[in-house]
N, C-alpha and C. Protein backbone atom coordinates (compact mmCIF):
# COMPACT_ATOMS: atom_id res chain seq x y z
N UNK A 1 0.84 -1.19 0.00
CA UNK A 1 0.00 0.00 0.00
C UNK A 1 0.88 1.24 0.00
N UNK A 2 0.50 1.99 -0.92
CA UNK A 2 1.07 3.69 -1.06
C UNK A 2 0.87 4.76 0.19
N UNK A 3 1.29 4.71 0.83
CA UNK A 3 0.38 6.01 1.72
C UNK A 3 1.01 7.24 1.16
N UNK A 4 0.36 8.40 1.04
CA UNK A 4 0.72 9.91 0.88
C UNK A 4 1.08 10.63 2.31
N UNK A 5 1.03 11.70 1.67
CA UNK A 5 1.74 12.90 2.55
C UNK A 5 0.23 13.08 3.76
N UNK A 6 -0.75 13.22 3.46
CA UNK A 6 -1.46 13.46 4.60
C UNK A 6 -1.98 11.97 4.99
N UNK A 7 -2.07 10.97 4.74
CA UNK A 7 -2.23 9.35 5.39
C UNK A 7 -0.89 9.63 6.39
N UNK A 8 0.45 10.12 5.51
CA UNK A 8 1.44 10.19 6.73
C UNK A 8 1.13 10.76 7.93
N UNK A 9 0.60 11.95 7.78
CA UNK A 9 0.55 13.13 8.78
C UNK A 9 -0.92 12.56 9.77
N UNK A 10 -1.88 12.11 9.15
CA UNK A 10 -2.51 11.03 9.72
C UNK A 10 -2.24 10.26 10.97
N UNK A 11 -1.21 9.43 10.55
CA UNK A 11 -0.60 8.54 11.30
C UNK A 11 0.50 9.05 12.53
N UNK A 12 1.15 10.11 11.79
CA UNK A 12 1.82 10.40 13.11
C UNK A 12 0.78 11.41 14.12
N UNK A 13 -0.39 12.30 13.66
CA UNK A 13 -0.56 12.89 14.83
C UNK A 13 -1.40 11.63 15.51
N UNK A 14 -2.29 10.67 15.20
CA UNK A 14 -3.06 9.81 16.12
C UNK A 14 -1.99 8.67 16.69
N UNK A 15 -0.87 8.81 16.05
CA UNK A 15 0.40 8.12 16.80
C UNK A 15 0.72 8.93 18.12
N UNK A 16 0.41 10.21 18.00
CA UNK A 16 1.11 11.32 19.29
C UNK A 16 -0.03 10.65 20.25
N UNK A 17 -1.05 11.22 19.66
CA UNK A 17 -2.05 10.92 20.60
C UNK A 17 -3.96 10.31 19.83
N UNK A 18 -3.65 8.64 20.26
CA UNK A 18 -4.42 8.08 19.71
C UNK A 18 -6.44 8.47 20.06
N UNK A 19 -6.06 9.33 21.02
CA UNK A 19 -7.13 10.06 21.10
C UNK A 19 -7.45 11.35 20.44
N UNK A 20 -6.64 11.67 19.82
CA UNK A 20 -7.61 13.01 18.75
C UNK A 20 -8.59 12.62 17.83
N UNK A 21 -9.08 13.88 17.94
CA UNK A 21 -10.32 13.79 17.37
C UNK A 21 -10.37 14.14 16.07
N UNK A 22 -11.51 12.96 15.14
CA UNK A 22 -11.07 14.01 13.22
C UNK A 22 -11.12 15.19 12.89
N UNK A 23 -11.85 16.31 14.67
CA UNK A 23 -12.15 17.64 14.08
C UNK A 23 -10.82 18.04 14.10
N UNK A 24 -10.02 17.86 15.20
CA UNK A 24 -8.55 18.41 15.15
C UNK A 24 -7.51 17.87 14.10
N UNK A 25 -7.95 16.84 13.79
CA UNK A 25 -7.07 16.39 12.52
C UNK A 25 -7.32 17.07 11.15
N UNK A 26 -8.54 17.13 11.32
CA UNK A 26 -8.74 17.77 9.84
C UNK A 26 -8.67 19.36 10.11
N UNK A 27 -8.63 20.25 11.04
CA UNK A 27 -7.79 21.02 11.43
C UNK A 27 -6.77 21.10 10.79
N UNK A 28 -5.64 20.56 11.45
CA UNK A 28 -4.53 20.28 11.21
C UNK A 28 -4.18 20.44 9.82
N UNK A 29 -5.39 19.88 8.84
CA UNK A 29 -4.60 18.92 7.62
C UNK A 29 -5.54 20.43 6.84
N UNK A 30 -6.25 20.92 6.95
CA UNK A 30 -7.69 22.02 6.61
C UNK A 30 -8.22 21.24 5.20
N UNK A 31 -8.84 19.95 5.73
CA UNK A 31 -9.96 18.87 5.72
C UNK A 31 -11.20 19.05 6.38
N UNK A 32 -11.88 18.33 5.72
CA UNK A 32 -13.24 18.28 6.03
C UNK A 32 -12.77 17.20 6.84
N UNK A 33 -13.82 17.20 8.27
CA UNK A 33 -13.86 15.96 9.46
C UNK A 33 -14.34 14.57 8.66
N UNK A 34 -15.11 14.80 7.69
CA UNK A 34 -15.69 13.60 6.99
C UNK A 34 -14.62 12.80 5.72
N UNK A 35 -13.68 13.73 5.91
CA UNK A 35 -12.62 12.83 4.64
C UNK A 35 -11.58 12.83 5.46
N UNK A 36 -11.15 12.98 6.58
CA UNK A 36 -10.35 12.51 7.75
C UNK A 36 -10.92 11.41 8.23
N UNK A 37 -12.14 10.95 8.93
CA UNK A 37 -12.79 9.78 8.47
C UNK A 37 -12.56 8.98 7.72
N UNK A 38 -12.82 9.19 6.51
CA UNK A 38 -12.56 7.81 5.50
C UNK A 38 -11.56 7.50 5.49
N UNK A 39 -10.27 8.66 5.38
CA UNK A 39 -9.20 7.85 5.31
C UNK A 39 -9.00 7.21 6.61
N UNK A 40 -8.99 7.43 7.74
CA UNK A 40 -8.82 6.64 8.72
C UNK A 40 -9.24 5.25 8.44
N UNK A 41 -10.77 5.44 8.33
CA UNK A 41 -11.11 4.03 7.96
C UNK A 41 -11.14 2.67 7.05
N UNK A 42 -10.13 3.94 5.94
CA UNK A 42 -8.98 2.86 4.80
C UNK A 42 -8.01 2.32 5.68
N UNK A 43 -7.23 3.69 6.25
CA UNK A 43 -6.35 2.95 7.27
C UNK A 43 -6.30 1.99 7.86
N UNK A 44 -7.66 1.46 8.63
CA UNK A 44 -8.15 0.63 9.26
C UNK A 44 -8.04 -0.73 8.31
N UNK A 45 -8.86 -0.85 7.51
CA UNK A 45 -9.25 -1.56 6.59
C UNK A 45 -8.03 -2.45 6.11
N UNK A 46 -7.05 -1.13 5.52
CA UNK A 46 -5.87 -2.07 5.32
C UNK A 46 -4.69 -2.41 6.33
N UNK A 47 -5.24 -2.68 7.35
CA UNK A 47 -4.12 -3.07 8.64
C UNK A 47 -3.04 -2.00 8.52
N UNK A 48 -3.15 -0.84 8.40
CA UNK A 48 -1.91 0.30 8.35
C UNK A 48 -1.97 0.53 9.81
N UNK A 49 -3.09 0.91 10.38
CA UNK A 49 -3.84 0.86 11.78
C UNK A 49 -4.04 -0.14 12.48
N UNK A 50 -3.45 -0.23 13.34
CA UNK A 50 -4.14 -1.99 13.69
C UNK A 50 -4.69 -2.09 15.09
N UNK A 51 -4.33 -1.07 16.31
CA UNK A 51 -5.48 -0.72 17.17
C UNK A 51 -5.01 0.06 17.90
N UNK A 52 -5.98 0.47 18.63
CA UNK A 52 -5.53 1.69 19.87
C UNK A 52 -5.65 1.32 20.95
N UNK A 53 -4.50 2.07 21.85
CA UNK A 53 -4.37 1.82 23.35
C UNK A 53 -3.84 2.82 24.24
N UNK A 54 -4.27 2.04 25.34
CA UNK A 54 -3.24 3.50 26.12
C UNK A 54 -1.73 3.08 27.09
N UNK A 55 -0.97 3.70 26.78
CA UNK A 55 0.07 3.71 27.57
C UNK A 55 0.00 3.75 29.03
N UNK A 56 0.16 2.67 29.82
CA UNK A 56 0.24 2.38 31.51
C UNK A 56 1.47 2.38 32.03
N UNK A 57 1.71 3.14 32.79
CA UNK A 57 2.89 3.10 33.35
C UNK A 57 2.95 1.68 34.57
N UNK A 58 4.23 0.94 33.96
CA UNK A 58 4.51 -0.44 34.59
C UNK A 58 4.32 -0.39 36.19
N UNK A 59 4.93 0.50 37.06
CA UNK A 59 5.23 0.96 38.18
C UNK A 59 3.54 0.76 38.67
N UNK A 60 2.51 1.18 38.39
CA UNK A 60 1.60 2.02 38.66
C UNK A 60 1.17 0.53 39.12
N UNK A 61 1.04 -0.74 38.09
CA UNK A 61 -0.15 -1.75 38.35
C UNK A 61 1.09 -2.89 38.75
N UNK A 62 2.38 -2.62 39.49
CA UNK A 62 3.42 -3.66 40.27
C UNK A 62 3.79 -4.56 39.29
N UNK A 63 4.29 -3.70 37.83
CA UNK A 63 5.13 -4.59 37.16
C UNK A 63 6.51 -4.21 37.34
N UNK A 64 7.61 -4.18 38.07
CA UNK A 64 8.46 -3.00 38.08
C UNK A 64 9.78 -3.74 37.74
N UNK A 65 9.63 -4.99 37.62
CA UNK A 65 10.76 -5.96 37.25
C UNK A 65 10.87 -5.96 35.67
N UNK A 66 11.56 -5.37 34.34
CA UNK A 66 11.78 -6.08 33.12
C UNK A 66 12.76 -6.78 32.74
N UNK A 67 12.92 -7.43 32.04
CA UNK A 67 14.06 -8.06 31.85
C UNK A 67 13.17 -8.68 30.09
N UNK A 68 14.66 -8.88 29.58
CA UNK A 68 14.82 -9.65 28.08
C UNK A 68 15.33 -10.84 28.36
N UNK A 69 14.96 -11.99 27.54
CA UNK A 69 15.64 -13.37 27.95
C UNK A 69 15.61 -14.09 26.36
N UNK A 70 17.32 -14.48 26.26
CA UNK A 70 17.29 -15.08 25.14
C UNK A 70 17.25 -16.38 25.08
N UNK A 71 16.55 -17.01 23.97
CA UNK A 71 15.95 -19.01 24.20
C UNK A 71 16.27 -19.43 23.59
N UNK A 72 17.59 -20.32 23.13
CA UNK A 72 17.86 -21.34 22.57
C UNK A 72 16.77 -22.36 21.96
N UNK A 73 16.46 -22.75 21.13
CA UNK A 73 15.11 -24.16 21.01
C UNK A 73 15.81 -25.28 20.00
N UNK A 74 14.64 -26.14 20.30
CA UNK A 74 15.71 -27.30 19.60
C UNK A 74 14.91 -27.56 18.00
N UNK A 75 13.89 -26.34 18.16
CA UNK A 75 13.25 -25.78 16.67
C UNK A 75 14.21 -25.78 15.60
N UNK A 76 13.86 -26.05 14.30
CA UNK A 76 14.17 -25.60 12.97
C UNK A 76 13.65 -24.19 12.79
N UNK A 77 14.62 -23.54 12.19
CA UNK A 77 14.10 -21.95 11.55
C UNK A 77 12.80 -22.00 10.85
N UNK A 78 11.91 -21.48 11.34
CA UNK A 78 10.83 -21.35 10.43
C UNK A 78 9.95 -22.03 11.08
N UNK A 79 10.12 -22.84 11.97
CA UNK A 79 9.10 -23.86 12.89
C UNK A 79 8.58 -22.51 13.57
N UNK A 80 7.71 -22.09 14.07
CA UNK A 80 6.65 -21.48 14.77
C UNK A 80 5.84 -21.97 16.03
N UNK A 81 6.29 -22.85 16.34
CA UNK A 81 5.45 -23.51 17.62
C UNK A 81 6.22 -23.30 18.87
N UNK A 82 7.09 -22.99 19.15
CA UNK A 82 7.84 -22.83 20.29
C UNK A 82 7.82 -21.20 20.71
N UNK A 83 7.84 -20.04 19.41
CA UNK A 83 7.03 -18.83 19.51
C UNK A 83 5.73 -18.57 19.77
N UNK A 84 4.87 -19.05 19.34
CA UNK A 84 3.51 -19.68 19.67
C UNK A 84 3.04 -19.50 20.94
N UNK A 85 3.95 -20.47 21.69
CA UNK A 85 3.86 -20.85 23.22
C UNK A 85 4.27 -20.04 23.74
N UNK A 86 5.29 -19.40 23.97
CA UNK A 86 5.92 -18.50 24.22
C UNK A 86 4.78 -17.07 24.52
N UNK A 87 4.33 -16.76 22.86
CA UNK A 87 3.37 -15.58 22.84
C UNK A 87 2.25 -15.84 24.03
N UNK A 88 1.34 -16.59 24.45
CA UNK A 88 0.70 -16.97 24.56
C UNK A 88 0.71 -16.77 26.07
N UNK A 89 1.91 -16.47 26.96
CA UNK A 89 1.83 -16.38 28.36
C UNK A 89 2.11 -14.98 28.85
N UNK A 90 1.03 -14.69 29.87
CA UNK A 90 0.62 -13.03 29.84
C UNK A 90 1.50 -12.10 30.34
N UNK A 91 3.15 -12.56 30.63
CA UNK A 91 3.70 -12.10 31.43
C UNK A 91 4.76 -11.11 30.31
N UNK A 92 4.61 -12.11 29.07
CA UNK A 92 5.46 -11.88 27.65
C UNK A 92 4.80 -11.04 26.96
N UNK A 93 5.72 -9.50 26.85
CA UNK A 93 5.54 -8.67 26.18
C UNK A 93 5.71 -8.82 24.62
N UNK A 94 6.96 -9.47 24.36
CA UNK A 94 7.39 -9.73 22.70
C UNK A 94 7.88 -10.65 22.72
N UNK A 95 7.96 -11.09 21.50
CA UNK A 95 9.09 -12.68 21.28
C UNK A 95 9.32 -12.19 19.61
N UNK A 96 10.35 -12.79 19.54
CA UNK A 96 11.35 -12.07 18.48
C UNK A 96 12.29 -13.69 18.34
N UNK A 97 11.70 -14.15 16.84
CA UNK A 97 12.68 -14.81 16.26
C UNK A 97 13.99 -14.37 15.40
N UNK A 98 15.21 -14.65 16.50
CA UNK A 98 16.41 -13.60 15.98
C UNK A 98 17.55 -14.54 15.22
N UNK A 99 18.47 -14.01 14.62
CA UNK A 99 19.67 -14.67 14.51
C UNK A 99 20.54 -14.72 14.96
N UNK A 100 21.43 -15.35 15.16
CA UNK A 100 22.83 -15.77 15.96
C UNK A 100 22.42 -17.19 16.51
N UNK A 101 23.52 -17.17 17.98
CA UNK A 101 23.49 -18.31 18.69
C UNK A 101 21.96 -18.51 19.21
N UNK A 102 21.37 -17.78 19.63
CA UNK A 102 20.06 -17.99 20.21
C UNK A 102 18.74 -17.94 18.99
N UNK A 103 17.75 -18.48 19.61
CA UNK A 103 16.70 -18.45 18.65
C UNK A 103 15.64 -17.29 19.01
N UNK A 104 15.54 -16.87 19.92
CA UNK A 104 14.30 -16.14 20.33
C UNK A 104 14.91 -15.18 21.48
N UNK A 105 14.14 -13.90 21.33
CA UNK A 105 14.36 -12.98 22.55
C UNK A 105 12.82 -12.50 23.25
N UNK A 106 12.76 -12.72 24.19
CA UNK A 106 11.67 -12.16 24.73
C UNK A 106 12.04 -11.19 25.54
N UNK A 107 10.33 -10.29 25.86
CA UNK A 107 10.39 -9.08 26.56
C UNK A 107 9.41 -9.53 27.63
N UNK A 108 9.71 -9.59 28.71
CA UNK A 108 9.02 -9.72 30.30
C UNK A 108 8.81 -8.47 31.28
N UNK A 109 7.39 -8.90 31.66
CA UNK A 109 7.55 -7.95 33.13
C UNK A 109 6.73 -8.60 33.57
N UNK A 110 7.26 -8.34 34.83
CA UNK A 110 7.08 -9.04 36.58
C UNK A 110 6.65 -8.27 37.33
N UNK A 111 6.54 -8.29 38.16
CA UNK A 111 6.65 -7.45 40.09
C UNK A 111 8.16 -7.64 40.24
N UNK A 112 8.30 -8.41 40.27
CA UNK A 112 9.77 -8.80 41.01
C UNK A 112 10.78 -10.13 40.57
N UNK A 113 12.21 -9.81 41.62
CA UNK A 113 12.90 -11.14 40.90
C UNK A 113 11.73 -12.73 41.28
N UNK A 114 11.29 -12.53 42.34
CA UNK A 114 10.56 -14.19 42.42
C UNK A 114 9.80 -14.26 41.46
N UNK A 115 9.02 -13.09 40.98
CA UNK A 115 7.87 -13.68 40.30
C UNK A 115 8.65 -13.77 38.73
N UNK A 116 9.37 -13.66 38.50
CA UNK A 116 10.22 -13.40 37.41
C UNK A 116 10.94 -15.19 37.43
N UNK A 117 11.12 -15.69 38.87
CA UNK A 117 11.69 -17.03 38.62
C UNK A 117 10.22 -18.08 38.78
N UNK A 118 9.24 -17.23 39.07
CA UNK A 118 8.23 -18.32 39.16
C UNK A 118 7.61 -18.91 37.79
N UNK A 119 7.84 -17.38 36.96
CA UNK A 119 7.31 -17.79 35.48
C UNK A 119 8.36 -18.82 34.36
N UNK A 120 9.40 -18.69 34.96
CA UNK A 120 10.47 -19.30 34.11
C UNK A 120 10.37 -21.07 34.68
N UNK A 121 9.68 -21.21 35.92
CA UNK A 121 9.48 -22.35 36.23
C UNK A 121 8.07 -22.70 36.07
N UNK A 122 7.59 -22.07 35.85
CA UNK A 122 5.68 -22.70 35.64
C UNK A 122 5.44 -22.54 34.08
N UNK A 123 6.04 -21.47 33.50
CA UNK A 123 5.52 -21.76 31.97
C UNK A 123 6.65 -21.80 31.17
N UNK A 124 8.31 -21.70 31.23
CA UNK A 124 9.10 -21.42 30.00
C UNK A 124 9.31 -22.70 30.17
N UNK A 125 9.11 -23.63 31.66
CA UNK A 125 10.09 -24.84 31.87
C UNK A 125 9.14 -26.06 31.04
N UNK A 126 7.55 -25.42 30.94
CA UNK A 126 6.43 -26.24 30.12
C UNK A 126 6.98 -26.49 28.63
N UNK A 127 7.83 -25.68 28.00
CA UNK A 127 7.93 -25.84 26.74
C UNK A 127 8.89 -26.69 26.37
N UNK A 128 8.54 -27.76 25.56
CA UNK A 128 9.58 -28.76 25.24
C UNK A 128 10.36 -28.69 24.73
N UNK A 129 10.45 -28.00 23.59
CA UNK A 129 11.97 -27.44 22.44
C UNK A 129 12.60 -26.66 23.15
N UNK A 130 13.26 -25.63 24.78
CA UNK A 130 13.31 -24.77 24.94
C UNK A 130 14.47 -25.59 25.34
N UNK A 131 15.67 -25.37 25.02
CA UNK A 131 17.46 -25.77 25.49
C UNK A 131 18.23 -25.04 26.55
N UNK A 132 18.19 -23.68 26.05
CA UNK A 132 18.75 -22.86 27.31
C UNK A 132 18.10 -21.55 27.20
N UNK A 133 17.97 -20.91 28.18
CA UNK A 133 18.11 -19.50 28.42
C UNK A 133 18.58 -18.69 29.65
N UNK A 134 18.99 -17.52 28.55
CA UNK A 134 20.02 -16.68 29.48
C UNK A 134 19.07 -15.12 29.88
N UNK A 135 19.09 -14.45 30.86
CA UNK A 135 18.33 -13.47 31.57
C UNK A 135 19.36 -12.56 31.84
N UNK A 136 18.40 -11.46 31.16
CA UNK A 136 19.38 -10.00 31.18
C UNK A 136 18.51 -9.12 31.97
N UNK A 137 18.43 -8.95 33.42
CA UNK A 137 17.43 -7.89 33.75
C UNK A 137 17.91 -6.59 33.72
N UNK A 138 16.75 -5.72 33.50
CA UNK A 138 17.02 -4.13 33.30
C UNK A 138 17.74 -3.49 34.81
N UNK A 139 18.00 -2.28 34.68
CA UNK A 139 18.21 -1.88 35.78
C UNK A 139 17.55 -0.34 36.19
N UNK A 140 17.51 0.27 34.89
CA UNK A 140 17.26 1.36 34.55
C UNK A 140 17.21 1.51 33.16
N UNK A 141 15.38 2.34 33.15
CA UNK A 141 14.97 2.45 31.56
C UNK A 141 15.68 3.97 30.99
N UNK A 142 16.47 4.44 30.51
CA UNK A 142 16.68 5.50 29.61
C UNK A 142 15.76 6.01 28.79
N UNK A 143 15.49 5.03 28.08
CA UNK A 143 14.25 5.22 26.73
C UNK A 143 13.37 4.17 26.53
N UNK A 144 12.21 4.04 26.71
CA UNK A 144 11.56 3.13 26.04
C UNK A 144 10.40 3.88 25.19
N UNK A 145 10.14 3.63 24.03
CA UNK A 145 9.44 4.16 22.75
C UNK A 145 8.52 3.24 21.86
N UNK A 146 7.76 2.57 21.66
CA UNK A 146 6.79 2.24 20.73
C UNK A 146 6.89 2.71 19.61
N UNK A 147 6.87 3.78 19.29
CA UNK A 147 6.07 4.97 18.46
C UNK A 147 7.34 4.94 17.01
N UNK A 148 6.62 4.45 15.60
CA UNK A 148 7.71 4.38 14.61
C UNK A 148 7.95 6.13 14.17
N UNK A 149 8.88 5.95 13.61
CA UNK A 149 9.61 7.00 12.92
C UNK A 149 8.91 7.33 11.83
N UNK A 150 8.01 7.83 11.39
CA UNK A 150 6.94 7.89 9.87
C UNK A 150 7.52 8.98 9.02
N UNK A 151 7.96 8.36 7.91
CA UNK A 151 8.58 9.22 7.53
C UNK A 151 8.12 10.66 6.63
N UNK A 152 8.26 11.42 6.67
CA UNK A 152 7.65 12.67 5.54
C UNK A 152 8.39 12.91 4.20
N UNK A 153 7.26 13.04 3.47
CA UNK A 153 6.86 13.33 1.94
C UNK A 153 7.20 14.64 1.64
């Protein structure tokens, strides 16, 4: 899909803030609210958009532990079932089939170091292809960002 210069501009202001409204967008763009609309709802249509949420700060609801952990599996490249499983447990932010020595990186948050060893023993230890993994916990966030770089026309 092609996007233009205002689908761009689109995307990054409901990227700033997925709550504006089409009157302020089409504002912005000096659109009619009703063709800020449609395109949104092309947007939609063609998965350019794929949903809205709101940003929670981890601290707030006692996730305050993150950590990345890389997983060895005894998977073939391209096998999908050991990511699968992986996705699937609520504690796992991302899983990322990577290259090098390891096969997979995940993104975790916890409360804490126990609950951080409780999940590695109740659900990573469930998965059968899983060989080794190694745990990198955070210590301090600098930057963390979602939000892509969209580029302008």
């Amino acid at each position: 899909m092609t996007l233009d210069k205002i689908d761009l501009t689109i995307l990054r202001l409901m990227q700033e803030n997925s709550r504006i409204s089409n009157i302020h967008i089409a504002k912005e763009l000096n659109m009619a609210p009703s063709a800020v609309l449609e395109r949104v709802k092309k947007l939609e249509q063609k998965n350019v958009i794929t949903q809205y949420s709101a940003k929670i700060n981890p601290n707030a609801v006692d996730l305050k532990l993150l950590a990345f952990i890389s997983m060895k599996s005894s998977q073939s490249l391209g096998c999908t079932t050991t990511a699968d499983e992986l996705a699937k447990i609520k504690e796992v932010q991302e899983v990322h089939v990577i290259a090098g020595d390891d096969c997979f990186l995940v993104k975790v948050r916890t409360a804490d170091s126990a609950s951080l060893m409780e999940l590695m023993r109740s659900s990573f230890s469930k998965i059968p292809n899983i060989l080794s993994i190694k745990t990198t916990i955070v210590l301090e966030t600098v930057k963390e960002d979602q939000s892509l770089n969209i580029p302008e026309l």
